[in-house]
N, C-alpha and C. Protein backbone atom coordinates (compact mmCIF):
# COMPACT_ATOMS: atom_id res chain seq x y z
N UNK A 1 9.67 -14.85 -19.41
CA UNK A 1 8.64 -13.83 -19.31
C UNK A 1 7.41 -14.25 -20.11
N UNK A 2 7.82 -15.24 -21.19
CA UNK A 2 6.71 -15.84 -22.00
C UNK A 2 5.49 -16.25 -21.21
N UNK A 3 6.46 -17.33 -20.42
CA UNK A 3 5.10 -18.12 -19.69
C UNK A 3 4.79 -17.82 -18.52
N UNK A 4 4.87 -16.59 -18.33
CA UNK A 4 3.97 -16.15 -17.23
C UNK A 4 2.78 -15.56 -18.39
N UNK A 5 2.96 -14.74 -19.18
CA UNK A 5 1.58 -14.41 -19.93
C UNK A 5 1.00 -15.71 -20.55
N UNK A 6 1.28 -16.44 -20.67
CA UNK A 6 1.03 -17.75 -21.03
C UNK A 6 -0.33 -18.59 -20.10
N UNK A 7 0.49 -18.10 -18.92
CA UNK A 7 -0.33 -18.97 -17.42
C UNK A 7 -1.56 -17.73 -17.68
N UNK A 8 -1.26 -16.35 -17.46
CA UNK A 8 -2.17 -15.50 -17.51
C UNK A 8 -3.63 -15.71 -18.19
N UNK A 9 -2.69 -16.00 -19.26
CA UNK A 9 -3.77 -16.18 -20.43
C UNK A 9 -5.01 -17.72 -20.13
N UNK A 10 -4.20 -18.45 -20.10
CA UNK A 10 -4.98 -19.85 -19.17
C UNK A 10 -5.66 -19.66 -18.09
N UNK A 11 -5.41 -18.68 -16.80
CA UNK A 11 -6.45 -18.56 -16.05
C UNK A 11 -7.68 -18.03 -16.68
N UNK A 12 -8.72 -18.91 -15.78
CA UNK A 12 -10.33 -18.57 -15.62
C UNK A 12 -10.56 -17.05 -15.62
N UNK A 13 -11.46 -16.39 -16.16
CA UNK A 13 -11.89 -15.34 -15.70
C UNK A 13 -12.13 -15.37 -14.65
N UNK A 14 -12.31 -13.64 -14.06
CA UNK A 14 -12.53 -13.55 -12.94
C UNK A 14 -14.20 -13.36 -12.24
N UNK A 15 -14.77 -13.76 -11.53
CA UNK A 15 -16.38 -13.59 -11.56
C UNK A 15 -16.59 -12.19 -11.06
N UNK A 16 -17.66 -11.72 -11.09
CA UNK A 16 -18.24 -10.53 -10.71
C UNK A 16 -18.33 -10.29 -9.15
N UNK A 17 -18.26 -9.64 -8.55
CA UNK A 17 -18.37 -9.81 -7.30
C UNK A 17 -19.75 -9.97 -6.89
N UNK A 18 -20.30 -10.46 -5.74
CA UNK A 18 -21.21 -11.04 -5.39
C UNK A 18 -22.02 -9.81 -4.65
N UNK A 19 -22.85 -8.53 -4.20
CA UNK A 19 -23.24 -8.58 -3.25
C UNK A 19 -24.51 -8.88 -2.55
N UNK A 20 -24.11 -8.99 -1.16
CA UNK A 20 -25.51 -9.86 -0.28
C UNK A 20 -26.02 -9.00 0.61
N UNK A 21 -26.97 -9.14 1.16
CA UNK A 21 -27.56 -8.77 2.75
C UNK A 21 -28.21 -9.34 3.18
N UNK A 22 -28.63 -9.45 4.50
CA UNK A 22 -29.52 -10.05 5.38
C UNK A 22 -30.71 -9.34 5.78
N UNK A 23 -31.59 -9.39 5.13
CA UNK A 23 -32.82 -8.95 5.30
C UNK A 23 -33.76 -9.94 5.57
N UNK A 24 -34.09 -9.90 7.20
CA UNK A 24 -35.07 -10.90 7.99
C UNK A 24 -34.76 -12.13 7.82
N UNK A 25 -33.49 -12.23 7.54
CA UNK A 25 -33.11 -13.47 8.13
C UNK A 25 -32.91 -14.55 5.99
N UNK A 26 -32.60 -13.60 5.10
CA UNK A 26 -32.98 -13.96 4.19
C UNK A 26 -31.54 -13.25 3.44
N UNK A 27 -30.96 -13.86 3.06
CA UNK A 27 -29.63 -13.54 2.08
C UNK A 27 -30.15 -12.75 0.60
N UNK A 28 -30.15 -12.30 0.07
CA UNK A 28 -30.63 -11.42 -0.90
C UNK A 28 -29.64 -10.47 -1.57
N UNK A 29 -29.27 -11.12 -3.05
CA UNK A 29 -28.24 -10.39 -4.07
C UNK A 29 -28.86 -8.91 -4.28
N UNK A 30 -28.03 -8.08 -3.99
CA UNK A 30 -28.42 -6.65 -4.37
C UNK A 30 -27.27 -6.15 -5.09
N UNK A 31 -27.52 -4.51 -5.78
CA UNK A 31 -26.36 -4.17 -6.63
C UNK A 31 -25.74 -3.56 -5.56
N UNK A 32 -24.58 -2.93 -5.76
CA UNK A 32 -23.53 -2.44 -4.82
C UNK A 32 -24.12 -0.94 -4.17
N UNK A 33 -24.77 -0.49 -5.05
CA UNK A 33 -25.60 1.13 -4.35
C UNK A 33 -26.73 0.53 -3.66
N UNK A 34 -27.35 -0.58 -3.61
CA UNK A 34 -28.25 -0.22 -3.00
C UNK A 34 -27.96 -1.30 -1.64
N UNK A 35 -26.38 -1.88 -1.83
CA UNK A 35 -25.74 -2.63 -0.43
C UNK A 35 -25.44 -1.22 0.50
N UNK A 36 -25.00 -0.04 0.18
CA UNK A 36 -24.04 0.64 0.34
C UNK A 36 -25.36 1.57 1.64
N UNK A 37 -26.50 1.71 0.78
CA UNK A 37 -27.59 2.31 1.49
C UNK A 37 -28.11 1.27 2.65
N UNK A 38 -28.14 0.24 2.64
CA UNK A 38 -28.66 -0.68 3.38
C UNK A 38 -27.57 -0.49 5.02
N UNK A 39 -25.94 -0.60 3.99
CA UNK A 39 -24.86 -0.57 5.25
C UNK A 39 -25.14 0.59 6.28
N UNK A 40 -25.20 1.78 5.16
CA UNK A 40 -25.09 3.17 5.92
C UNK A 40 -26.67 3.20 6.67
N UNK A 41 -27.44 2.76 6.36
CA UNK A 41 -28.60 2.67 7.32
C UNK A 41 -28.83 1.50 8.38
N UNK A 42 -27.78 0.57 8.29
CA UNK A 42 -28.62 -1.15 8.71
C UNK A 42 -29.36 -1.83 8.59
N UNK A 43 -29.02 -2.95 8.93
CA UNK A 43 -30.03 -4.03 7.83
C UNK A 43 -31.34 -4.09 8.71
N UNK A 44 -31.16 -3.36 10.15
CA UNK A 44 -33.11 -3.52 10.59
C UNK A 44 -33.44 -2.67 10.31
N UNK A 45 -32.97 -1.59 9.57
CA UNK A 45 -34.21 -0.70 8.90
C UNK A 45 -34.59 -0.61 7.49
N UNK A 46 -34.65 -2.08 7.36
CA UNK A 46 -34.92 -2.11 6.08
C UNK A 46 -36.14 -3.74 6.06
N UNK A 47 -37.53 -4.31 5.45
CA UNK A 47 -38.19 -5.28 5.35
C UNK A 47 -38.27 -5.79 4.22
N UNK A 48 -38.43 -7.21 3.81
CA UNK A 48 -39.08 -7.24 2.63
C UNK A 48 -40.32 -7.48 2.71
N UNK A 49 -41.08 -6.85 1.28
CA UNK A 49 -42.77 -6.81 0.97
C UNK A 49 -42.38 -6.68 -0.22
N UNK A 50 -43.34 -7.67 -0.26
CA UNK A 50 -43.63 -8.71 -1.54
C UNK A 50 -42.30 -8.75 -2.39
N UNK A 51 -41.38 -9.19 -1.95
CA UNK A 51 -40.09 -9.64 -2.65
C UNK A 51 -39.33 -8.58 -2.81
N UNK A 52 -39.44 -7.52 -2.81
CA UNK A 52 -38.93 -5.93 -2.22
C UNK A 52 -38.55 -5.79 -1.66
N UNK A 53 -37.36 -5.08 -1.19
CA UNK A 53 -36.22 -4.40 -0.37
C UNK A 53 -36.91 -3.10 -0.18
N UNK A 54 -37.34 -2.72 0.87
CA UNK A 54 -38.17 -1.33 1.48
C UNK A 54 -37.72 -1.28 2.91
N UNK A 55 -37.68 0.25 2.76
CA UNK A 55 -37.14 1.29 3.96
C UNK A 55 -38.27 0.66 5.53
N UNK A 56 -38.26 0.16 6.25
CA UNK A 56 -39.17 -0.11 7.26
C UNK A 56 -39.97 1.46 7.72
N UNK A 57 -41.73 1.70 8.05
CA UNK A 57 -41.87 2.89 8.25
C UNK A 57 -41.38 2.99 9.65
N UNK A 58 -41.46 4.78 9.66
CA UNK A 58 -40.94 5.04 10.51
C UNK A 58 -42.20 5.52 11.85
N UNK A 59 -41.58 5.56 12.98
CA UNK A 59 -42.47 5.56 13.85
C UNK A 59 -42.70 7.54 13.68
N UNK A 60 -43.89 7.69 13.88
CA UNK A 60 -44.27 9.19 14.23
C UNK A 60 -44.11 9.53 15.96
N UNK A 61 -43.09 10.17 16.48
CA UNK A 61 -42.97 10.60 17.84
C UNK A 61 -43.60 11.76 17.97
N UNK A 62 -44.59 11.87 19.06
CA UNK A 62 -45.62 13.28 19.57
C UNK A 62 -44.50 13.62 20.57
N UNK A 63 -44.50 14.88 20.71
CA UNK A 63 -44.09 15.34 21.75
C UNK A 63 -44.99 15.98 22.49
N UNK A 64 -44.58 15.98 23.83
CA UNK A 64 -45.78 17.02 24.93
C UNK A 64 -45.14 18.26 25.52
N UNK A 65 -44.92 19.20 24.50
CA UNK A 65 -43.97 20.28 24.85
C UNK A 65 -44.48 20.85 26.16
N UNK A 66 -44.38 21.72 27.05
CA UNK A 66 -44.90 22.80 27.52
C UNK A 66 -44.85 24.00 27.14
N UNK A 67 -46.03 25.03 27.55
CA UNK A 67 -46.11 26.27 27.11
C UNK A 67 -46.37 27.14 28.07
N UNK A 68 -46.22 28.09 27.83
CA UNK A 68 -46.20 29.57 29.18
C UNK A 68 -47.64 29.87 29.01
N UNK A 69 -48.48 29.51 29.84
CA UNK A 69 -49.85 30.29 30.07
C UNK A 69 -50.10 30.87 31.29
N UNK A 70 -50.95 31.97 30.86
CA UNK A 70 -51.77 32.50 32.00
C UNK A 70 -52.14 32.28 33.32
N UNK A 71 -52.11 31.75 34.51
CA UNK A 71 -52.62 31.38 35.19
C UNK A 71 -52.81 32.37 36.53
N UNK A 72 -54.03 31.95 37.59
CA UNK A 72 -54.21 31.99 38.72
C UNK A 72 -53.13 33.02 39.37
N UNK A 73 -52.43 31.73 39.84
CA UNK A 73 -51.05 31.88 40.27
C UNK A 73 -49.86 31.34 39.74
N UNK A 74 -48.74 32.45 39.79
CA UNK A 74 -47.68 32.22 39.02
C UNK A 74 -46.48 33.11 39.06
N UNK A 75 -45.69 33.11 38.07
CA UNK A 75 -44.43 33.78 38.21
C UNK A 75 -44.66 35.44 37.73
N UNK A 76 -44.04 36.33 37.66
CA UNK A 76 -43.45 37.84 37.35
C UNK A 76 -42.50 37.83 36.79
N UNK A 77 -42.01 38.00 35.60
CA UNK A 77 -40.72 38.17 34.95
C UNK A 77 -40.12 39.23 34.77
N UNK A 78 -38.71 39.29 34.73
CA UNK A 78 -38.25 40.42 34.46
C UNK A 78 -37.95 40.66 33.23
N UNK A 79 -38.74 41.80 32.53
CA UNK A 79 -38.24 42.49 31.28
C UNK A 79 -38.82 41.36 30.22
N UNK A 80 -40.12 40.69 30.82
CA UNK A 80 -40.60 39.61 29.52
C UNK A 80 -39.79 38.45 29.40
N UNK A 81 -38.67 38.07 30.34
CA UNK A 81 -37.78 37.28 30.33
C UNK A 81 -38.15 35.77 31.05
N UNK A 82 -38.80 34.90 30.56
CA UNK A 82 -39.67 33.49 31.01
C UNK A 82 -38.20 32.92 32.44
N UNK A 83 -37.21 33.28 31.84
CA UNK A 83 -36.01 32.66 32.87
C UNK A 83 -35.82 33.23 33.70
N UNK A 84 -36.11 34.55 33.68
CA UNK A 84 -35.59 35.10 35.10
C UNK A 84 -36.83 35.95 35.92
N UNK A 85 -37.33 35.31 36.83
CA UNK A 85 -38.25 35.16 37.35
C UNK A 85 -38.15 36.02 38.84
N UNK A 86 -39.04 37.09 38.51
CA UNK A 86 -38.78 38.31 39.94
C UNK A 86 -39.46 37.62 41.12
N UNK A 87 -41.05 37.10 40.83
CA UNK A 87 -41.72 36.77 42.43
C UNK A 87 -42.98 35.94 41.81
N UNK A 88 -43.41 35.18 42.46
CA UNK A 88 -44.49 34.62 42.35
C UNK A 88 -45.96 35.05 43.16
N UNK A 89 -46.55 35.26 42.23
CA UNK A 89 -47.74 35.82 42.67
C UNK A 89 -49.14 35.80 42.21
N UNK A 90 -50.05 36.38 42.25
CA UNK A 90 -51.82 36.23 41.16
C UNK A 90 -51.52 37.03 40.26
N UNK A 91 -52.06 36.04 39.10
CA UNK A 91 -52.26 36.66 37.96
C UNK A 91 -50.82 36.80 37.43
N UNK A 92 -50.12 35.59 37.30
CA UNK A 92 -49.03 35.45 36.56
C UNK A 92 -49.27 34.59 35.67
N UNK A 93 -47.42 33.70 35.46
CA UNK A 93 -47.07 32.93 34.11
C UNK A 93 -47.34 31.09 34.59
N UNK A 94 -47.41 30.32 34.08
CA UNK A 94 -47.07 28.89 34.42
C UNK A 94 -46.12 28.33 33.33
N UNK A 95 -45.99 27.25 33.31
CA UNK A 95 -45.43 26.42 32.35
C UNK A 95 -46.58 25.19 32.59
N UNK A 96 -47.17 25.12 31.59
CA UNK A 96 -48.41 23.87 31.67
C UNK A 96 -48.32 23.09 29.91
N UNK A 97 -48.65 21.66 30.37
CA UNK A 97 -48.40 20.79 28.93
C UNK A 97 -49.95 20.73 28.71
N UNK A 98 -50.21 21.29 27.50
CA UNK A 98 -52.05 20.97 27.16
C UNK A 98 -52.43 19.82 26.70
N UNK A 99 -53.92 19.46 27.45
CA UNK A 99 -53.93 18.35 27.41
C UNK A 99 -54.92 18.30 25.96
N UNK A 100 -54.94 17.02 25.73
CA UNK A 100 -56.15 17.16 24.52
C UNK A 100 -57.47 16.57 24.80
């Protein structure tokens, strides 16, 4: 039983663990929280600038909703209800996307 603590004792320490990522093509030691954010997000949403590990921006999406206006000609609702639609006629509802 000696010389197994014996051998114990003779082995090398053990090293630290290493961690890496691939950011643009570039291996890069990071600490383990900020591997962990990279994983849970992926490594393309993330660039480096100026030797920095940064979040890539994000794109701004417009949407072109439509809205219920006034029009000409159009629908009659029942009870104010945009879905259920009695008759089409003058001086009703539309659904129109505004333009800018």
């Amino acid at each position: 039983m000696d010389e197994i603590f014996k051998h114990l004792a003779k082995a090398p320490p053990l090293k630290p663990k290493v961690h890496m990522v691939n950011i643009q093509g570039q291996e890069i030691e990071v600490s383990l929280q900020k591997k962990l954010e990279i994983q849970r997000a992926g490594e393309y949403s993330f660039m480096l600038k100026d030797g920095e590990i940064v979040p890539k921006p994000r794109k701004k999406v417009k949407l072109n909703c439509p809205q219920l206006v006034k029009a000409d000609a159009g629908g009659h609702f029942c009870d104010g209800d945009p879905h259920w639609i009695v008759k089409v006629d003058k001086e009703g509802y539309q659904w129109q996307i505004k333009s800018e």
